[in-house]
N, C-alpha and C. Protein backbone atom coordinates (compact mmCIF):
# COMPACT_ATOMS: atom_id res chain seq x y z
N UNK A 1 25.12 -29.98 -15.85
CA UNK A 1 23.68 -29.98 -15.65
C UNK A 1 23.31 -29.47 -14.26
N UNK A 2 24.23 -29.70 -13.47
CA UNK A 2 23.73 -29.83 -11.83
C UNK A 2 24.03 -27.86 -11.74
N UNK A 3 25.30 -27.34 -12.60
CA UNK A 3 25.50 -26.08 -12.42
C UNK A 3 24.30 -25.05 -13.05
N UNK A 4 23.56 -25.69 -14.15
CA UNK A 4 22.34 -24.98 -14.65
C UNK A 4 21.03 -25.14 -14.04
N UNK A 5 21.16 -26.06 -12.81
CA UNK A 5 19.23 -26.12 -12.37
C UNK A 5 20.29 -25.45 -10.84
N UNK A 6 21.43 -25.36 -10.58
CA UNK A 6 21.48 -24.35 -9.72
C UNK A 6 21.30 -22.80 -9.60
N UNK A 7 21.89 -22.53 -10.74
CA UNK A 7 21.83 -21.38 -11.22
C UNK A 7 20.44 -20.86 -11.34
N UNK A 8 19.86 -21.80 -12.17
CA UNK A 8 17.57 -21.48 -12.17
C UNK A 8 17.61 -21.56 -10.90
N UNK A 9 17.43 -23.00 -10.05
CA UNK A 9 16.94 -22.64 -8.53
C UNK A 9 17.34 -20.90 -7.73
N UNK A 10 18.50 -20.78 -8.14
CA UNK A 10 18.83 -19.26 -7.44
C UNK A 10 18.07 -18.12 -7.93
N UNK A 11 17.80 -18.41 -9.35
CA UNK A 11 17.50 -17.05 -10.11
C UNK A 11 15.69 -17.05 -9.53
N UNK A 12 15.10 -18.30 -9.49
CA UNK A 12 13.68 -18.21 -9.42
C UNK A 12 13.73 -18.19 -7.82
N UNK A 13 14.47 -18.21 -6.73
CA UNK A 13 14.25 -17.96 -5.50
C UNK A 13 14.23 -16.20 -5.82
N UNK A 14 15.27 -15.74 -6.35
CA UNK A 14 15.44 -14.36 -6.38
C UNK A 14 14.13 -13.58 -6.74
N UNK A 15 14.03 -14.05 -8.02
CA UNK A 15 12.73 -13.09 -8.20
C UNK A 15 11.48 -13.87 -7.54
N UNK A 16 11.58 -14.88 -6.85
CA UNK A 16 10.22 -14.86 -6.09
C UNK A 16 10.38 -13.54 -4.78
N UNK A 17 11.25 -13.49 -4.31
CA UNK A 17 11.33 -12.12 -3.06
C UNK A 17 11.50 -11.28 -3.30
N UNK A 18 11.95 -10.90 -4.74
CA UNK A 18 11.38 -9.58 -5.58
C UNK A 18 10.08 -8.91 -5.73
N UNK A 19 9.48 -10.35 -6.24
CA UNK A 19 8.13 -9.91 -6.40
C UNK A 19 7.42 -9.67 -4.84
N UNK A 20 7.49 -10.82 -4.05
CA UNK A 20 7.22 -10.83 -2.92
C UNK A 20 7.58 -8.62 -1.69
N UNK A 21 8.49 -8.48 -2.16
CA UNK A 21 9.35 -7.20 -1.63
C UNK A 21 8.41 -5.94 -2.36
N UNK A 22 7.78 -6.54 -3.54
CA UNK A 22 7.53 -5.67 -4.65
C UNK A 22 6.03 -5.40 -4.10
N UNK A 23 5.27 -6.14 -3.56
CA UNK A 23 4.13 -6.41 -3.19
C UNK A 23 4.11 -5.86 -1.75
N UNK A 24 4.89 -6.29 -1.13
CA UNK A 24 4.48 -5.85 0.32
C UNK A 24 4.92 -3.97 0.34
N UNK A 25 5.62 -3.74 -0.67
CA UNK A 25 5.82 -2.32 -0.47
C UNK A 25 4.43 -1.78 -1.27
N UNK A 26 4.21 -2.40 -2.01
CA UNK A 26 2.52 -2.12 -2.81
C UNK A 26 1.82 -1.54 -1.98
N UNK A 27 1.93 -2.57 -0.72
CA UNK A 27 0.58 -2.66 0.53
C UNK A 27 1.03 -1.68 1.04
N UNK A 28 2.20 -1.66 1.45
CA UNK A 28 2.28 -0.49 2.45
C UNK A 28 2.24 1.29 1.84
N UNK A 29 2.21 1.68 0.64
CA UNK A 29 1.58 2.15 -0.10
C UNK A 29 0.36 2.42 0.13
N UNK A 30 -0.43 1.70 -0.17
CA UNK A 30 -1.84 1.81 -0.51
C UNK A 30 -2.72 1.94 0.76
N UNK A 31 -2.13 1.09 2.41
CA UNK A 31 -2.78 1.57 3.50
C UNK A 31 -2.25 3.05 4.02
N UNK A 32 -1.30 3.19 3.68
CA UNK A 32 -0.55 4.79 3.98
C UNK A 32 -1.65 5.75 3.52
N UNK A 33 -1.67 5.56 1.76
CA UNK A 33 -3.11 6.61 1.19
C UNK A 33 -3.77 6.76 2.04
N UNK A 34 -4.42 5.31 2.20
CA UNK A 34 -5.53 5.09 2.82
C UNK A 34 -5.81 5.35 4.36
N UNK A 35 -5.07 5.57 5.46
CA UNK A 35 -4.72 5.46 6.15
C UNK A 35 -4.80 8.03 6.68
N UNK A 36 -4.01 8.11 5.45
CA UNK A 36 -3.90 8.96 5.20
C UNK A 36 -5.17 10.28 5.20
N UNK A 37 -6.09 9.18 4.34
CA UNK A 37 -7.35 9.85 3.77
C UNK A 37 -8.62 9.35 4.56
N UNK A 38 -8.17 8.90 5.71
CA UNK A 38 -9.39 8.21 7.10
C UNK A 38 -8.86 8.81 8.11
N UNK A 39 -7.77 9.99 7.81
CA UNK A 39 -7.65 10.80 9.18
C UNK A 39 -6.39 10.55 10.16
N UNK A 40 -6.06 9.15 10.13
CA UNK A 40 -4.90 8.66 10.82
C UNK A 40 -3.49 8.84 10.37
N UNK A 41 -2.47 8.49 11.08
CA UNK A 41 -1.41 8.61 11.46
C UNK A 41 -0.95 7.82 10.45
N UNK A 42 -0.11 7.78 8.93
CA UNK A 42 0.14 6.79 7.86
C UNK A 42 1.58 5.70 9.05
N UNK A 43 2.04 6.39 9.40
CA UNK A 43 3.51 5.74 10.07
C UNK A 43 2.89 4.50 10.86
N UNK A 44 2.02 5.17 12.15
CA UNK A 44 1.40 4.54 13.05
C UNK A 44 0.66 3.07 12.34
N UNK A 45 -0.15 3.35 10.84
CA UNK A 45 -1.04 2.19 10.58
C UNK A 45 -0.06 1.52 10.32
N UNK A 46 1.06 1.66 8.99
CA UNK A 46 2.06 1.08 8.44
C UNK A 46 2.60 0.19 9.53
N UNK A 47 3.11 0.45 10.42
CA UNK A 47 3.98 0.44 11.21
C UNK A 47 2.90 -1.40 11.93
N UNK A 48 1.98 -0.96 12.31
CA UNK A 48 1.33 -1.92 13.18
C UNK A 48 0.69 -3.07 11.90
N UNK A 49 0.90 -2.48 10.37
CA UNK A 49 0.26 -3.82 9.70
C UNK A 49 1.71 -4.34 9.33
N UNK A 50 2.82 -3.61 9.05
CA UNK A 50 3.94 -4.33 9.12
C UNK A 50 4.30 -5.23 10.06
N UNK A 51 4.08 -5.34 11.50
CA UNK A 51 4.68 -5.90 11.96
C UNK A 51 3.75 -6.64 12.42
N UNK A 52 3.02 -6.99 12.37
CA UNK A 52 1.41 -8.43 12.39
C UNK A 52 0.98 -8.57 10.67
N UNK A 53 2.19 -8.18 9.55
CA UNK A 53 1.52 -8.66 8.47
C UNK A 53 1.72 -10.58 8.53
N UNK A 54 0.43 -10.86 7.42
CA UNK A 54 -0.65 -9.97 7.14
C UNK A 54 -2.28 -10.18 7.62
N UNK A 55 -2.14 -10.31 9.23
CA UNK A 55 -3.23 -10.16 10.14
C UNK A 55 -3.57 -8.98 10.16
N UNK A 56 -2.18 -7.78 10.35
CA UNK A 56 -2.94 -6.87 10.32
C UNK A 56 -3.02 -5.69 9.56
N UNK A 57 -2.99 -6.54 8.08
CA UNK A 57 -3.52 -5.92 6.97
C UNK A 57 -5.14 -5.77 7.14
N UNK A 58 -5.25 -7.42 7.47
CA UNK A 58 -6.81 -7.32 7.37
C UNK A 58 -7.31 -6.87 8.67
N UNK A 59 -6.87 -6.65 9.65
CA UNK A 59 -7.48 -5.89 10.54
C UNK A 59 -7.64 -4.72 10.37
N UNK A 60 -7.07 -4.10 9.84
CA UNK A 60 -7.09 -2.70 9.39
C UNK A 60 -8.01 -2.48 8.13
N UNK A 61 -8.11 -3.62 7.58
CA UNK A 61 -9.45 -3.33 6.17
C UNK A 61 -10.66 -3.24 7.18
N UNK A 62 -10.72 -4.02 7.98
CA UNK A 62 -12.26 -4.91 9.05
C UNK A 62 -12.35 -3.11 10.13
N UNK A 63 -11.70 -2.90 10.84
CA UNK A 63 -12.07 -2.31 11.33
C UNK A 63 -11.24 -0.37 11.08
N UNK A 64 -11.41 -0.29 9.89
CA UNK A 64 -10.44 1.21 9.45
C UNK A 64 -11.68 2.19 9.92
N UNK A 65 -11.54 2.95 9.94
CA UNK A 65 -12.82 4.89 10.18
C UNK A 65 -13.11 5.19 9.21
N UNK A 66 -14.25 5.97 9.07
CA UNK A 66 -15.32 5.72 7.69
C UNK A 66 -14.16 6.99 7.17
N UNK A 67 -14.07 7.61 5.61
CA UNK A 67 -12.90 8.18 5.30
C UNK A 67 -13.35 9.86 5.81
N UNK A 68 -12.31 10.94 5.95
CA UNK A 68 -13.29 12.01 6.25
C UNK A 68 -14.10 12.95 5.12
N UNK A 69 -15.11 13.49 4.88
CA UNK A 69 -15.36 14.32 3.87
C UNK A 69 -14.57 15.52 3.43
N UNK A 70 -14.54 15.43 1.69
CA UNK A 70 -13.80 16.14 1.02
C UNK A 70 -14.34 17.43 1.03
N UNK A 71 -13.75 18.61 1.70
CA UNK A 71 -13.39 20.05 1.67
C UNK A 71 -13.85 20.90 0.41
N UNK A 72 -12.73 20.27 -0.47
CA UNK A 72 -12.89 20.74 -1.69
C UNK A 72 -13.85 20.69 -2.68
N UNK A 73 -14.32 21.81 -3.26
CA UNK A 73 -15.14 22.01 -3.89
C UNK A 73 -14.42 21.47 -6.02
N UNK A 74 -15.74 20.90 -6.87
CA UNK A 74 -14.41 20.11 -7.98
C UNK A 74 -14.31 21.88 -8.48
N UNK A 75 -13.36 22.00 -9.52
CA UNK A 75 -13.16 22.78 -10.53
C UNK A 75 -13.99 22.82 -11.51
N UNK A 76 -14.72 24.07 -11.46
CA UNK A 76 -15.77 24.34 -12.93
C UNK A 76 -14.68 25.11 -13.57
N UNK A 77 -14.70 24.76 -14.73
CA UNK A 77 -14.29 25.55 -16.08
C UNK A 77 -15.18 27.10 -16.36
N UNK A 78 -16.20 27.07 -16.26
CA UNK A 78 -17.29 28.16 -16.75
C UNK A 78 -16.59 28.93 -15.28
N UNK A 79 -16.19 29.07 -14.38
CA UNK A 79 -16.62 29.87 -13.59
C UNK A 79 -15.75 30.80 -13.62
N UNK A 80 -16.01 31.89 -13.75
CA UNK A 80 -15.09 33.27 -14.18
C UNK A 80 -13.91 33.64 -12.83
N UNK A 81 -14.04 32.80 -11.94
CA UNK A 81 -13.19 33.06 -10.81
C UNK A 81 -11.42 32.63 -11.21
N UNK A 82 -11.97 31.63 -11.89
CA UNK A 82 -11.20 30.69 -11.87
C UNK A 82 -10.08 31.47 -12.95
N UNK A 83 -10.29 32.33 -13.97
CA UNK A 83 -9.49 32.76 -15.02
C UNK A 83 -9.15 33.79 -14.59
């Protein structure tokens, strides 16, 4: 008995820092985009919410740069350039 709630205790520590590992690479993901698409340095943000996570996750939501405007014009279908 004592070898089967060891075995669970190990298995549910495991996938809790799975998920946990699974998540924080999520974040660092998603401020990179983001990070990316407001003009800045993705390494530089990553880098400074990694290592004050997760203070400075949310510092970086509270005070990020408005994003810059998109360049690109969308794709018309009708427009004879395009074919």
């Amino acid at each position: 008995m004592d070898e089967i709630s060891n075995l669970l205790a190990k298995s549910l520590v495991i996938m809790f820092l799975a998920f946990v590992l699974v998540m924080i690479a999520m974040t660092i993901r998603v401020i990179a985009n983001d990070a990316r698409r407001r003009g800045k340095n993705p390494v530089l943000v990553v880098l400074l919410c990694l290592l004050t996570f997760p203070l400075g996750v949310i510092v970086w939501l509270m005070f990020r740069p408005a994003p810059l405007p998109r360049s690109r014009q969308p794709l018309r279908l009708e427009d004879p350039r395009v074919q």
